[in-house]
Protein backbone atom coordinates (compact mmCIF):
# COMPACT_ATOMS: atom_id res chain seq x y z
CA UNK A 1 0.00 0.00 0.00
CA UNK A 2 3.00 1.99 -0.16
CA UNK A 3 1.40 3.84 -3.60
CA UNK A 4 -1.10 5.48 -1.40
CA UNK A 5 1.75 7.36 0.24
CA UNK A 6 3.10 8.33 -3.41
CA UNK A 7 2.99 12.25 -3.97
CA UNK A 8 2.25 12.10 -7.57
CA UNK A 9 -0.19 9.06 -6.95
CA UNK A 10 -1.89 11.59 -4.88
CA UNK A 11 -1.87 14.19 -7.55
CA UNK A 12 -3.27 11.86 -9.87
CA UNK A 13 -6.43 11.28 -7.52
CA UNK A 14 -6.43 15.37 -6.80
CA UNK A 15 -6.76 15.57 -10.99
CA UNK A 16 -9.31 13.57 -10.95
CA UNK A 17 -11.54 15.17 -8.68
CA UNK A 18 -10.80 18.00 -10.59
CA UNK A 19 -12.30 16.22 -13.74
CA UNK A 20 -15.36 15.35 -12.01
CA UNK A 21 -15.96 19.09 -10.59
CA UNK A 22 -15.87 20.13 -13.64
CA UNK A 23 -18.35 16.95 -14.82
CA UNK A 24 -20.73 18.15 -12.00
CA UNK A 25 -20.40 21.77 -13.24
CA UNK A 26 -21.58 20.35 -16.75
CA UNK A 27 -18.40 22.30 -17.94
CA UNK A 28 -16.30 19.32 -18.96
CA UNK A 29 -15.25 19.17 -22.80
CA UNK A 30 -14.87 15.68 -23.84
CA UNK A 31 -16.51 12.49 -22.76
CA UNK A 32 -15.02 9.73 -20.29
CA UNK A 33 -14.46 7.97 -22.89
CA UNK A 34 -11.70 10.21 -24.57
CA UNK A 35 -10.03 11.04 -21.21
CA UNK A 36 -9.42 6.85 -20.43
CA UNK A 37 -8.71 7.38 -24.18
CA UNK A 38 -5.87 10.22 -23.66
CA UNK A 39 -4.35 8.71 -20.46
CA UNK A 40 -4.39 4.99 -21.48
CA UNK A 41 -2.52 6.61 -24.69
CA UNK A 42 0.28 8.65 -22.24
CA UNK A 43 1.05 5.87 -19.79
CA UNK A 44 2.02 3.25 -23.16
CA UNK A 45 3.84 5.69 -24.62
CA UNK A 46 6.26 6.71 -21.37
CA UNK A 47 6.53 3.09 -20.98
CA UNK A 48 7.84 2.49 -24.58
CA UNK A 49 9.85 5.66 -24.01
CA UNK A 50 11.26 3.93 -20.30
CA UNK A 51 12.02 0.83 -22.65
CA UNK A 52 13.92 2.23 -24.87
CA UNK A 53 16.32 3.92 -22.74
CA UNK A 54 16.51 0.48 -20.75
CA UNK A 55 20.56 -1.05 -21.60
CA UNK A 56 20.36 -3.55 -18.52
CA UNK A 57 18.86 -6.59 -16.70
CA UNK A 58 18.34 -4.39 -13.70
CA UNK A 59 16.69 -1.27 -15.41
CA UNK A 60 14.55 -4.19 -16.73
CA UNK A 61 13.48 -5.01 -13.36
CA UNK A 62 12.87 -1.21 -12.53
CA UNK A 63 10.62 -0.83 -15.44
CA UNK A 64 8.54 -3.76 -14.47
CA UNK A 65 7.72 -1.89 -11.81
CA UNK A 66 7.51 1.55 -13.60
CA UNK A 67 4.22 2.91 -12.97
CA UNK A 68 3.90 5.90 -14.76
CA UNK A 69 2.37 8.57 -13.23
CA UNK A 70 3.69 11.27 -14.69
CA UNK A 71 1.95 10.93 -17.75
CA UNK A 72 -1.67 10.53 -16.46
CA UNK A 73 -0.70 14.03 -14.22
CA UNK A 74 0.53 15.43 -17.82
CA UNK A 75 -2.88 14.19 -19.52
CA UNK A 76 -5.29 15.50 -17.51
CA UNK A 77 -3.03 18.75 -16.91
CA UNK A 78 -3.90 19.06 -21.04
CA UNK A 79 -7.68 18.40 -20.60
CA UNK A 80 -8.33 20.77 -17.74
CA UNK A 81 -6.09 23.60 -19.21
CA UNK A 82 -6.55 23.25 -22.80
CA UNK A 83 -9.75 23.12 -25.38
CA UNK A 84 -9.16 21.36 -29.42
CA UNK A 85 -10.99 21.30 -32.65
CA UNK A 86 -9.56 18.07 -34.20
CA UNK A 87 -9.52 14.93 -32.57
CA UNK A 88 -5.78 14.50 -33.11
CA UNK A 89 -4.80 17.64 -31.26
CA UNK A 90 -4.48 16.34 -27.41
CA UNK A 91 -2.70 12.77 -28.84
CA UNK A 92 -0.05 15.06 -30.20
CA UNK A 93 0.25 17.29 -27.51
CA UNK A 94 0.78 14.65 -25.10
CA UNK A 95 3.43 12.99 -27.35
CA UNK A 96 5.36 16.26 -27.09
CA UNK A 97 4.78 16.98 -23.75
CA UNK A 98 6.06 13.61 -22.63
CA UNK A 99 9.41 13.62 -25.14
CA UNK A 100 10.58 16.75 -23.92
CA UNK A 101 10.03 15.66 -20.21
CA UNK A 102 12.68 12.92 -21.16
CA UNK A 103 14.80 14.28 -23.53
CA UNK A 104 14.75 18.18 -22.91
CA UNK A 105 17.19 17.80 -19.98
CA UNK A 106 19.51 20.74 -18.66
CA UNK A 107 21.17 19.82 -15.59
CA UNK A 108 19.77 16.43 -15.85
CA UNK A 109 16.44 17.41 -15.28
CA UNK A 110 13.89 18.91 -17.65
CA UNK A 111 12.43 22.43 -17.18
CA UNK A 112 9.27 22.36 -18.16
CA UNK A 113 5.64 21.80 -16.56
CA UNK A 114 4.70 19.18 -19.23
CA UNK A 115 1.27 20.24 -19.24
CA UNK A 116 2.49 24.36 -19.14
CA UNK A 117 4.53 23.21 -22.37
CA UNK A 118 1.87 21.76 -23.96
CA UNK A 119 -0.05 24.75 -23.69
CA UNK A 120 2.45 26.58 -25.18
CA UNK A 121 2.74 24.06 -28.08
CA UNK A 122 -0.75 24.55 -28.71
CA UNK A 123 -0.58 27.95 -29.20
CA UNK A 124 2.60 27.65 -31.78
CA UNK A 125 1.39 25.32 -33.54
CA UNK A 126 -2.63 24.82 -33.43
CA UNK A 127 -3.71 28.17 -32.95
CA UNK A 128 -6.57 29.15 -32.84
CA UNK A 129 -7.99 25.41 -33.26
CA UNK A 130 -6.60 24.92 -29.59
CA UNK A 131 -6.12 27.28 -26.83
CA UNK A 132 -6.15 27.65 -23.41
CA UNK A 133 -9.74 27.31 -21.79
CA UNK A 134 -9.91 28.31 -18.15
CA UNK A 135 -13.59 27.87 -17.24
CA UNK A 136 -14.18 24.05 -17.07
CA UNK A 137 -14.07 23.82 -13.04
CA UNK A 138 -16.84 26.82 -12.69
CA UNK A 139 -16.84 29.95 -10.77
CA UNK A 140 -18.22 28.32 -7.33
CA UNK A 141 -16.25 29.53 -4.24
CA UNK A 142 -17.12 26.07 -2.97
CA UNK A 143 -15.23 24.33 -5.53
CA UNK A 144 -12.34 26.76 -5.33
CA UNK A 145 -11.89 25.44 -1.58
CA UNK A 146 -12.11 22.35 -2.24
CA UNK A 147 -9.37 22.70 -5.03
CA UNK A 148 -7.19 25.10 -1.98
CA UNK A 149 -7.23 21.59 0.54
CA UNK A 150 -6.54 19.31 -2.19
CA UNK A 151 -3.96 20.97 -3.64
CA UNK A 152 -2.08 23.27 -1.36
CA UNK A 153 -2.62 21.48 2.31
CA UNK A 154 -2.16 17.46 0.60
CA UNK A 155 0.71 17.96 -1.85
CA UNK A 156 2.02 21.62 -1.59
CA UNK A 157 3.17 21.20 2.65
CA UNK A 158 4.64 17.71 1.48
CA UNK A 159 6.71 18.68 -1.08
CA UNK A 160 7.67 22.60 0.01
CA UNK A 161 6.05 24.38 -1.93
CA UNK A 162 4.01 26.66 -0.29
CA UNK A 163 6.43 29.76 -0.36
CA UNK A 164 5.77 29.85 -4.49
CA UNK A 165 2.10 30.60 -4.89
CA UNK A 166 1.68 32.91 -1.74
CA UNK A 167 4.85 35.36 -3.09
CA UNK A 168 3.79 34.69 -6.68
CA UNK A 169 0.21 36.28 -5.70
CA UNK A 170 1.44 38.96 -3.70
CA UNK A 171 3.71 40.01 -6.15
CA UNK A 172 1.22 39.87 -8.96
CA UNK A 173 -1.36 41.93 -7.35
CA UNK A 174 1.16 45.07 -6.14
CA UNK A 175 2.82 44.76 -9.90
CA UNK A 176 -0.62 44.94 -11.45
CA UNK A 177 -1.95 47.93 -9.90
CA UNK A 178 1.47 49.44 -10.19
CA UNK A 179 1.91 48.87 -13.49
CA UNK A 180 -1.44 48.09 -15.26
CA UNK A 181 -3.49 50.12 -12.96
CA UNK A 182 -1.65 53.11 -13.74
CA UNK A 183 -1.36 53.19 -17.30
CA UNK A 184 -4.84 52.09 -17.99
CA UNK A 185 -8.01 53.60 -17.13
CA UNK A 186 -10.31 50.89 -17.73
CA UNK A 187 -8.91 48.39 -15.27
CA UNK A 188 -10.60 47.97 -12.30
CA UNK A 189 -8.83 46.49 -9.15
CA UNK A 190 -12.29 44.46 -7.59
CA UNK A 191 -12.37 42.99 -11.23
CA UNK A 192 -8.69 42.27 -11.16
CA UNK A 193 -9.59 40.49 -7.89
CA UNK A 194 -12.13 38.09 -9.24
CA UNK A 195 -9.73 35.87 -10.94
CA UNK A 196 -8.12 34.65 -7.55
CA UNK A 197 -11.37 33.28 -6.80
CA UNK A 198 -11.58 31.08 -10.09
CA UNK A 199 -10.87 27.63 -9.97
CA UNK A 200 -9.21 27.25 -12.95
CA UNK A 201 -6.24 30.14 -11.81
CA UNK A 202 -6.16 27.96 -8.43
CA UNK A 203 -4.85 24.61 -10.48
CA UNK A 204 -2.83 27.27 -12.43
CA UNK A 205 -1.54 28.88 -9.23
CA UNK A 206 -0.74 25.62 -7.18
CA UNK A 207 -0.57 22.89 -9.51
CA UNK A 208 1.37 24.08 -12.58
CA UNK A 209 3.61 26.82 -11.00
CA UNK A 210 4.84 24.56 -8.10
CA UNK A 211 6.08 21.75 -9.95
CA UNK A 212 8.62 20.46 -7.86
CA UNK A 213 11.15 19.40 -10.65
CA UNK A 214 10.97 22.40 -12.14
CA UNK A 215 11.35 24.58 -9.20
CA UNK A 216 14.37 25.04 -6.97
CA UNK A 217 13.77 23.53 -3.15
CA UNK A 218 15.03 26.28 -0.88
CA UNK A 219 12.67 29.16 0.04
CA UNK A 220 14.51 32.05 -1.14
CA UNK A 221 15.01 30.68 -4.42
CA UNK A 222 11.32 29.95 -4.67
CA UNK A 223 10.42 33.45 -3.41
CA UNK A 224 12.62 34.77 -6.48
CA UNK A 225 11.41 32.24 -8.86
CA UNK A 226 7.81 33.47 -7.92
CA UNK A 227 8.54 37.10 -7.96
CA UNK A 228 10.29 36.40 -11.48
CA UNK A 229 6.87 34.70 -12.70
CA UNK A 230 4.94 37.68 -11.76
CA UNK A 231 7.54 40.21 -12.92
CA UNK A 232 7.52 38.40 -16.68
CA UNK A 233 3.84 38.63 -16.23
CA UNK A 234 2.95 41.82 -15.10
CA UNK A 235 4.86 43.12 -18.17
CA UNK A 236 3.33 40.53 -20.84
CA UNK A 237 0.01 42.32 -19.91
CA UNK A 238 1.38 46.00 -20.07
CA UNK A 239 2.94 45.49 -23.47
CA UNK A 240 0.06 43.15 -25.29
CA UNK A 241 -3.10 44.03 -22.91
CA UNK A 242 -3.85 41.18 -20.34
CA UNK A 243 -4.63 37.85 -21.93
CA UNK A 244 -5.22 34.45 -20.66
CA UNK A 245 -2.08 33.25 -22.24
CA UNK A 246 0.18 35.37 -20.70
CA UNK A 247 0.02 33.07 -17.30
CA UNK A 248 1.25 30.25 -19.70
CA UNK A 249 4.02 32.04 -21.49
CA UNK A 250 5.53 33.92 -18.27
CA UNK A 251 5.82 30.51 -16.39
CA UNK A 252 7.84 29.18 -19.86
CA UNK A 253 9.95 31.91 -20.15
CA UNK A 254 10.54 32.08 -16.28
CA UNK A 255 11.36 28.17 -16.27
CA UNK A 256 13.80 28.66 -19.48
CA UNK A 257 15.24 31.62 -17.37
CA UNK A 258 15.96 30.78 -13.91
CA UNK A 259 17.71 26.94 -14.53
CA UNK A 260 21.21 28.42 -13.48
CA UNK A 261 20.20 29.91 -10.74
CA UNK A 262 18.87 26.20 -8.62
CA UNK A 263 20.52 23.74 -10.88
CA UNK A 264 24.67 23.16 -11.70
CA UNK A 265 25.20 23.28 -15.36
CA UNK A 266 28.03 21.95 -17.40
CA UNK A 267 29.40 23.43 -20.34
CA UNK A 268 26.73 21.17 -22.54
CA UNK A 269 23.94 22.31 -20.67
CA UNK A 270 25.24 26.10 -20.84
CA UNK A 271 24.98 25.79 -24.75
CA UNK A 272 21.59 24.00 -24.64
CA UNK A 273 20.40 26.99 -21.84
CA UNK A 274 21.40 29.34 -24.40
CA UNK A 275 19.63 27.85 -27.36
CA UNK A 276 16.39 26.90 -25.09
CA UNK A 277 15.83 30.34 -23.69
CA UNK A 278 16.22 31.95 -27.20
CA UNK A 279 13.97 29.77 -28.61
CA UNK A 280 11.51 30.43 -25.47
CA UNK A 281 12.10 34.32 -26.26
CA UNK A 282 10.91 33.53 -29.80
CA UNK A 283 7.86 31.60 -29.12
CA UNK A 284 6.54 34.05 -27.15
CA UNK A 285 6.59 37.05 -29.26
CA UNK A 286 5.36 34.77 -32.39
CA UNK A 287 2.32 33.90 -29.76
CA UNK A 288 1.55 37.26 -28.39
CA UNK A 289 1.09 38.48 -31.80
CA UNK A 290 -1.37 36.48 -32.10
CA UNK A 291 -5.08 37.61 -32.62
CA UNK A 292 -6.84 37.18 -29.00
CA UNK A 293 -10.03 35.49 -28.65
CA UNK A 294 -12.17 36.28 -25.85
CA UNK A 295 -11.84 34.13 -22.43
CA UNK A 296 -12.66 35.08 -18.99
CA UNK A 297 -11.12 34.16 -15.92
């Protein structure tokens, strides 16, 4: 029974009462069916990708006993966060999402949120036919606390994580009115407000930003990753407008950003630093040019 003790077993199970909030709510976008679909599809695929880097008898034995959880966390991080046109979309997304979880290493580790990459993806290369959708938990307070216990008292305490999303909200707010409240007269602070009480920000807030692979352990470093996130933010809004995206691409860019500041490089890992934050740079202007659609928070 040692699995029930399992962080990520335990963020699978948080997930899924996610999924059936937003089944209550009536605001779920595909069927059951497609979801066993999706993360039947994500867990064969890690293991074929866990086979194929096995050399040895022993590895072998490990992957027997490989239960990928990872990948269901990564599909259902797609289905909450994202909304598609063509079937295909979320099988491709996931494909992606997973590779670069295994083979986008710097400092032995990769950088990315999966599921904040494959949002990003989306946006490159499926625009507008997928996007981010933020609405599928509701507006309920209710189900807002019930995301807060699941999510910041079961897994955030465990894993130290708390320090991110409390600095990364204060920080947000204070740069927001300072910056956006300032220079335009149509925003409105009590509006501003409203999106803290959304579900969907909440699984932003404590599920994506506080990965703990891609964010550094101590407490200082987290308080500076955080006020990083809201910094790249903050100024994504004042320079396009505020858009739903921009939570998306200022965790990527922040990610690509701060790996030499928690991790030790070597020189390989400087050059592929280089090349991934450039790249990162690029995506993001080539997706805030993009034509917005209308979401609310």
């Amino acid at each position: 029974m040692n699995f029930l003790k399992n962080i990520q077993f335990q963020q699978v199970i948080n997930l899924f009462l996610l999924l059936l909030i937003a089944q209550y709510n009536n605001t779920l976008q595909i069927s059951w069916l497609l979801i066993l679909t999706l993360a039947i599809f994500a867990v064969l695929f890690e293991l074929i990708i866990v086979n194929l880097s096995t050399n040895n008898q022993q590895s072998t034995i490990n992957y027997q006993l490989y239960i990928p959880y990872s990948a269901i966390i990564t599909t259902f991080g797609i289905i909450l966060m994202i909304g598609w046109l063509k079937w295909y979309i979320p099988f491709i997304l996931i494909t992606l999402a997973l590779l670069q979880k295994k083979y986008l290493l710097i400092g032995k580790k990769h950088i990315f949120n999966p599921s904040n990459f494959a949002v990003v993806l989306a946006l490159v290369i499926f625009y507008p036919k997928a996007l981010p959708i933020i609405g599928q938990l509701g507006h309920q307070g209710y189900t807002a606390i019930i995301v807060t216990i699941l999510l910041a008292v079961s897994i955030l305490y465990r894993v130290n994580r708390l320090t991110i999303p409390i600095v990364f909200s204060l920080a947000y707010i204070a740069l927001e009115w300072l910056i956006i409240g300032h220079s335009n007269p149509t925003w409105e602070f009590s509006h501003f407000l409203t999106k803290f009480y959304t579900t969907s920000f909440i699984v932003y807030l404590l599920f994506m930003l506080t990965d703990p692979i891609t964010t550094p352990e101590s407490n200082l470093k987290q308080a500076i990753f955080a006020l990083l996130v809201a910094t790249v933010l903050a100024s994504l809004d004042y320079i396009y407008t505020p858009r739903v995206w921009n939570l998306f691409l200022a965790l990527f860019f922040s990610s690509a950003l701060f790996v030499p500041f928690y991790r030790k490089l070597e020189k390989a890992d400087w050059i592929k630093y280089i090349i991934v934050l450039a790249i990162s740079t690029i995506l993001i202007i080539v997706i805030s040019k993009h034509t917005p659609h209308y979401f609310s928070m």
